[in-house]
PDB file of N, CA and C in Angstrom:
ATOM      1  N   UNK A   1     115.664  74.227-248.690  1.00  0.00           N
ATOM      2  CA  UNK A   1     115.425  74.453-247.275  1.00  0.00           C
ATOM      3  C   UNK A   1     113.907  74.507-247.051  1.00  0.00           C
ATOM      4  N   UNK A   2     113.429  73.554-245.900  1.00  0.00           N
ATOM      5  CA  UNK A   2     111.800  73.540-245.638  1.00  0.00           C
ATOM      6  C   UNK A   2     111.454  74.951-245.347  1.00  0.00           C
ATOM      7  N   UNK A   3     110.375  75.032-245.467  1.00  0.00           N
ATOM      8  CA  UNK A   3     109.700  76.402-244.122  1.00  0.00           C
ATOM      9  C   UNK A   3     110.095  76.228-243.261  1.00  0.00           C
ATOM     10  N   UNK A   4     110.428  75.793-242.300  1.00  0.00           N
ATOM     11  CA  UNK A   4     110.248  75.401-241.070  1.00  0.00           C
ATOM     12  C   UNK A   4     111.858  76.167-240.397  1.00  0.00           C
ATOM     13  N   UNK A   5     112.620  75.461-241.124  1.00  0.00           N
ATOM     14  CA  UNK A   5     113.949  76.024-241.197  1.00  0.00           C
ATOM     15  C   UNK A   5     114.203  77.328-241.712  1.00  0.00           C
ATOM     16  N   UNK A   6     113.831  77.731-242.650  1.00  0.00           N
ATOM     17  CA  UNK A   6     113.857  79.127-243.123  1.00  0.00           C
ATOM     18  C   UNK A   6     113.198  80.047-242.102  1.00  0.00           C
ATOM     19  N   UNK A   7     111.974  79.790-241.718  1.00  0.00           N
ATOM     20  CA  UNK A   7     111.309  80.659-240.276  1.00  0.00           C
ATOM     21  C   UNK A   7     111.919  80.832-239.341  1.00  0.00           C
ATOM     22  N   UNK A   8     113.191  79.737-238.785  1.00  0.00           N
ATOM     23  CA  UNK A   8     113.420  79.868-237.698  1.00  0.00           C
ATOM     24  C   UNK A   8     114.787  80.600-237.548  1.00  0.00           C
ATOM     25  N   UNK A   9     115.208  80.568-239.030  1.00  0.00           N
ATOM     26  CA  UNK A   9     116.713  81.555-239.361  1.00  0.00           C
ATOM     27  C   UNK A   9     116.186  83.008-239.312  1.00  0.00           C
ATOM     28  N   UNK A  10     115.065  83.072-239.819  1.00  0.00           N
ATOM     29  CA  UNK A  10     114.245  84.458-239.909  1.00  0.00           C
ATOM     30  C   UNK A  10     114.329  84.911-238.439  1.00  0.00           C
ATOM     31  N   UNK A  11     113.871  83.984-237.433  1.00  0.00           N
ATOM     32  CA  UNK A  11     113.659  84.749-235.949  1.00  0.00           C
ATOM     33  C   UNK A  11     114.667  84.682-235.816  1.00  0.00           C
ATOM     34  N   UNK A  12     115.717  83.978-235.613  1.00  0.00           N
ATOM     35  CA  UNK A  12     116.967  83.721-234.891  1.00  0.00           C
ATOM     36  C   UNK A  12     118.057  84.296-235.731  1.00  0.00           C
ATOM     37  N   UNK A  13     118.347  84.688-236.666  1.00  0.00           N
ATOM     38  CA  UNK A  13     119.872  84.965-236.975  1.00  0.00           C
ATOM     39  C   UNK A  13     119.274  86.572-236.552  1.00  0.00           C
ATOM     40  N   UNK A  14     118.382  87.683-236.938  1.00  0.00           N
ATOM     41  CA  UNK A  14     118.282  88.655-236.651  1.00  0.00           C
ATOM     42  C   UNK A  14     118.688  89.017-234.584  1.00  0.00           C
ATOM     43  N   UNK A  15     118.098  88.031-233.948  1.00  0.00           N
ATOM     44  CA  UNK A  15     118.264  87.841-232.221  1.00  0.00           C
ATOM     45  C   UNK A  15     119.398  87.546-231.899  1.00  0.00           C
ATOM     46  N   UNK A  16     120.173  86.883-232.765  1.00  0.00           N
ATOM     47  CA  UNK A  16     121.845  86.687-232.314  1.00  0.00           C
ATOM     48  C   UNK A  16     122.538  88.193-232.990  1.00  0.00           C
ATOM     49  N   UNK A  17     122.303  88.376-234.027  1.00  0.00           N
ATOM     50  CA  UNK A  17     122.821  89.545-234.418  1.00  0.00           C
ATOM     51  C   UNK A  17     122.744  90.893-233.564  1.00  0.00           C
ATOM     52  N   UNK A  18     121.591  91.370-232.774  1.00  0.00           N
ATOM     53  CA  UNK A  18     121.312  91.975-231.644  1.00  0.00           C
ATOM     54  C   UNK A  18     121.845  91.660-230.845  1.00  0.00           C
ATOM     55  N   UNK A  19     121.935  90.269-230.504  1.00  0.00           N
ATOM     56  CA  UNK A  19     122.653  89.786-228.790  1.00  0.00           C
ATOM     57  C   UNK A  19     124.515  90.421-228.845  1.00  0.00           C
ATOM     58  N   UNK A  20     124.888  89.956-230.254  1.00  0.00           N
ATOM     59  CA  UNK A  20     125.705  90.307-229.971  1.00  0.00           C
ATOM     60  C   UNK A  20     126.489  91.795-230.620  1.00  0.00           C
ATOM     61  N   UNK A  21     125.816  92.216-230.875  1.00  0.00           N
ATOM     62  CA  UNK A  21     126.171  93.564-231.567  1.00  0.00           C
ATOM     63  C   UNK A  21     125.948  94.275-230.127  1.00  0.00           C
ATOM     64  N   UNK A  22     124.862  94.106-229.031  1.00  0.00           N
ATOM     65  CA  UNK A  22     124.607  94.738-227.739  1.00  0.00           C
ATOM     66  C   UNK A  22     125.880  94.267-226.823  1.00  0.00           C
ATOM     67  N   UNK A  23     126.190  93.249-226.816  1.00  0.00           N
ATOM     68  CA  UNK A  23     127.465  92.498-226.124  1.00  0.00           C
ATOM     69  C   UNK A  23     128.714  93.547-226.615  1.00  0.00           C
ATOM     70  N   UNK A  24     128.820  93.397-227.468  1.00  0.00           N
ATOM     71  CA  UNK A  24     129.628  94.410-228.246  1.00  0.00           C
ATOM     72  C   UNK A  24     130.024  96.228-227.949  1.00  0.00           C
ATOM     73  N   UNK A  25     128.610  96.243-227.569  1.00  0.00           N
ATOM     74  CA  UNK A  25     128.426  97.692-227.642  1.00  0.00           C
ATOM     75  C   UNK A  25     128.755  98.034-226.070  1.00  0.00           C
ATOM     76  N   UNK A  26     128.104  96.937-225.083  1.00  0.00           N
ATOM     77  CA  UNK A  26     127.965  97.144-223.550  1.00  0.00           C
ATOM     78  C   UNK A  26     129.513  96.707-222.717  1.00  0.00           C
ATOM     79  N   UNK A  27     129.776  96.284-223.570  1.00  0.00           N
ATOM     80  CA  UNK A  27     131.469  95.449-223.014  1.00  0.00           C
ATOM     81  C   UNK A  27     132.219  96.117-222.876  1.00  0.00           C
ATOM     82  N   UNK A  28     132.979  97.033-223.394  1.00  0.00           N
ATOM     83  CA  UNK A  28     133.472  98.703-223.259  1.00  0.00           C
ATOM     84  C   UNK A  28     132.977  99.976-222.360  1.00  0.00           C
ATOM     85  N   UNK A  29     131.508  99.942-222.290  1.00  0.00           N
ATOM     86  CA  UNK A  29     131.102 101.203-221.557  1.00  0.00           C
ATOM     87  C   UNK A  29     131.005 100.715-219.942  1.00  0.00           C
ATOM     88  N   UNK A  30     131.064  99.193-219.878  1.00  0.00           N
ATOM     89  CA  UNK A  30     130.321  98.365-218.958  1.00  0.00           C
ATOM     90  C   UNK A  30     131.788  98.654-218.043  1.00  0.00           C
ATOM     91  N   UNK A  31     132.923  98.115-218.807  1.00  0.00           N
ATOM     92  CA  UNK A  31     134.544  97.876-218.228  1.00  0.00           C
ATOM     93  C   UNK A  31     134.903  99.656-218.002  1.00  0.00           C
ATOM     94  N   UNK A  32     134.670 100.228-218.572  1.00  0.00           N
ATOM     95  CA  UNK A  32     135.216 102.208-218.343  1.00  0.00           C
ATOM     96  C   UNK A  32     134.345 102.033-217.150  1.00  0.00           C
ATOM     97  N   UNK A  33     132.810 101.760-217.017  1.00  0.00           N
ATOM     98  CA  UNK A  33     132.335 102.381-215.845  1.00  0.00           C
ATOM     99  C   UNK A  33     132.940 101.956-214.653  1.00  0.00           C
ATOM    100  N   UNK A  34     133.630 100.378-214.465  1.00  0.00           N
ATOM    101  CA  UNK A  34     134.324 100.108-213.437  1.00  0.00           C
ATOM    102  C   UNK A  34     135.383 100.265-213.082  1.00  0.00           C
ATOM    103  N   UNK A  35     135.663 100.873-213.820  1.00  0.00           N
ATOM    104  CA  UNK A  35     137.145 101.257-214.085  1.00  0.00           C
ATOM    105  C   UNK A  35     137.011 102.436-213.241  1.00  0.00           C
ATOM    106  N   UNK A  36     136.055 103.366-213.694  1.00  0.00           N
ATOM    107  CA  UNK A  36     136.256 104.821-212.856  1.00  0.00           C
ATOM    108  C   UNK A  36     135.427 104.292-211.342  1.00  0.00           C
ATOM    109  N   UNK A  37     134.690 103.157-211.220  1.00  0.00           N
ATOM    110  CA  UNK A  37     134.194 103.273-210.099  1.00  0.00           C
ATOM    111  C   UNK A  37     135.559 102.478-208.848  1.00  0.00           C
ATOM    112  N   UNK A  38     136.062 101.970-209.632  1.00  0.00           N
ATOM    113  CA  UNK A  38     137.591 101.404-208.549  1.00  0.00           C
ATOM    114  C   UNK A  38     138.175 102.641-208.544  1.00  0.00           C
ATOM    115  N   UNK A  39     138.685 103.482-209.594  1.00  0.00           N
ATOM    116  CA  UNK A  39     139.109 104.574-209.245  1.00  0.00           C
ATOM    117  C   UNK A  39     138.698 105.602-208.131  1.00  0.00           C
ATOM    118  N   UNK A  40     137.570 105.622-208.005  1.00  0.00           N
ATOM    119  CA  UNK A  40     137.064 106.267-206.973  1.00  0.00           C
ATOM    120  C   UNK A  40     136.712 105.713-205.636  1.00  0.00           C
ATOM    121  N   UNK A  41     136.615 104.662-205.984  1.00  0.00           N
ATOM    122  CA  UNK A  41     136.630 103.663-204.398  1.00  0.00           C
ATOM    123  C   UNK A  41     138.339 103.788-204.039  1.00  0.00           C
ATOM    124  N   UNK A  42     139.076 103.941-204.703  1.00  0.00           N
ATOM    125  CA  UNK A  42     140.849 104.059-203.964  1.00  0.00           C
ATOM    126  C   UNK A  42     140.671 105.618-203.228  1.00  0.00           C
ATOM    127  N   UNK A  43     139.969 106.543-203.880  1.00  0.00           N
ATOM    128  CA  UNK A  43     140.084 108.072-203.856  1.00  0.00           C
ATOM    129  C   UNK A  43     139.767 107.764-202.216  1.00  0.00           C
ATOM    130  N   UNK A  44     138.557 107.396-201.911  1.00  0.00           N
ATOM    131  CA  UNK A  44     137.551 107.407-200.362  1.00  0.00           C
ATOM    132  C   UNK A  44     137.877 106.371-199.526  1.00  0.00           C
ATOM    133  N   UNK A  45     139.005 105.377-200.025  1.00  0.00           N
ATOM    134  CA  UNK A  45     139.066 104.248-198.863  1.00  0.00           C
ATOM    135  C   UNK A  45     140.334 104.341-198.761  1.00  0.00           C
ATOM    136  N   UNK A  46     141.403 105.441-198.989  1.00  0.00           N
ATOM    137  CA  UNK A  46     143.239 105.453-198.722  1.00  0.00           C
ATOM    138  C   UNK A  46     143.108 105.588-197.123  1.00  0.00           C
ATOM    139  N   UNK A  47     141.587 106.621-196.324  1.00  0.00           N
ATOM    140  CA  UNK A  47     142.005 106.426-194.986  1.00  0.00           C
ATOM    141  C   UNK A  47     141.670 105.396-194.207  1.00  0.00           C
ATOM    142  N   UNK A  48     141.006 104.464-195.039  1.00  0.00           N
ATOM    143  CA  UNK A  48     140.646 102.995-193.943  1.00  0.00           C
ATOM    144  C   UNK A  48     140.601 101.797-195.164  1.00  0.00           C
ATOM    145  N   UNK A  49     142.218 101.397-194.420  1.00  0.00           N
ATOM    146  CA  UNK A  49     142.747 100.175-195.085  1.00  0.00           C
ATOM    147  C   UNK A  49     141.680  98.842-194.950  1.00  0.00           C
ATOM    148  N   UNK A  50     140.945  98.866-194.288  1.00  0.00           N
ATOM    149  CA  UNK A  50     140.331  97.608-193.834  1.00  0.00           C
ATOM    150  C   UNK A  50     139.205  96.948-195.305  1.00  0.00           C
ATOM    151  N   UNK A  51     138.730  98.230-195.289  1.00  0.00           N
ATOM    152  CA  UNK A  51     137.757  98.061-196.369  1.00  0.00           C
ATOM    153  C   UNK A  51     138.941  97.655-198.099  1.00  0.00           C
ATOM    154  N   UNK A  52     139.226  96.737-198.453  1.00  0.00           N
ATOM    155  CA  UNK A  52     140.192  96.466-199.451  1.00  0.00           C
ATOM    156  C   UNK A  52     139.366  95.957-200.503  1.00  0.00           C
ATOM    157  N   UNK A  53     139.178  95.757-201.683  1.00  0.00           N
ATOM    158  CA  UNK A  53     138.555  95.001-202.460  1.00  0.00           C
ATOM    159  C   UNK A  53     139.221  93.988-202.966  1.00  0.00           C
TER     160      UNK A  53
END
């Protein structure tokens, strides 16, 4: 394998490994937070049907 190629596995496999270990990590806390925020948008909008999502 040249330098050239070896350098660029050096920057890049460590930046995908982050991208998706963060994807990973944010995909769960990301889906609970909307989860409780629909939950609470049903709590404040049962008296005005209009507003529906």
């Amino acid at each position: 394998m040249d330098p050239l190629m070896q350098g660029l596995l050096v920057m890049l496999l460590p930046a995908a490994g982050l991208t998706i270990g963060l994807g990973l990590v944010t995909g769960p806390v990301m889906s609970r937070l909307a989860q409780y925020r629909v939950m609470s948008l049903k709590g404040t909008q049962q008296t005005d049907p209009s507003n529906s999502l």
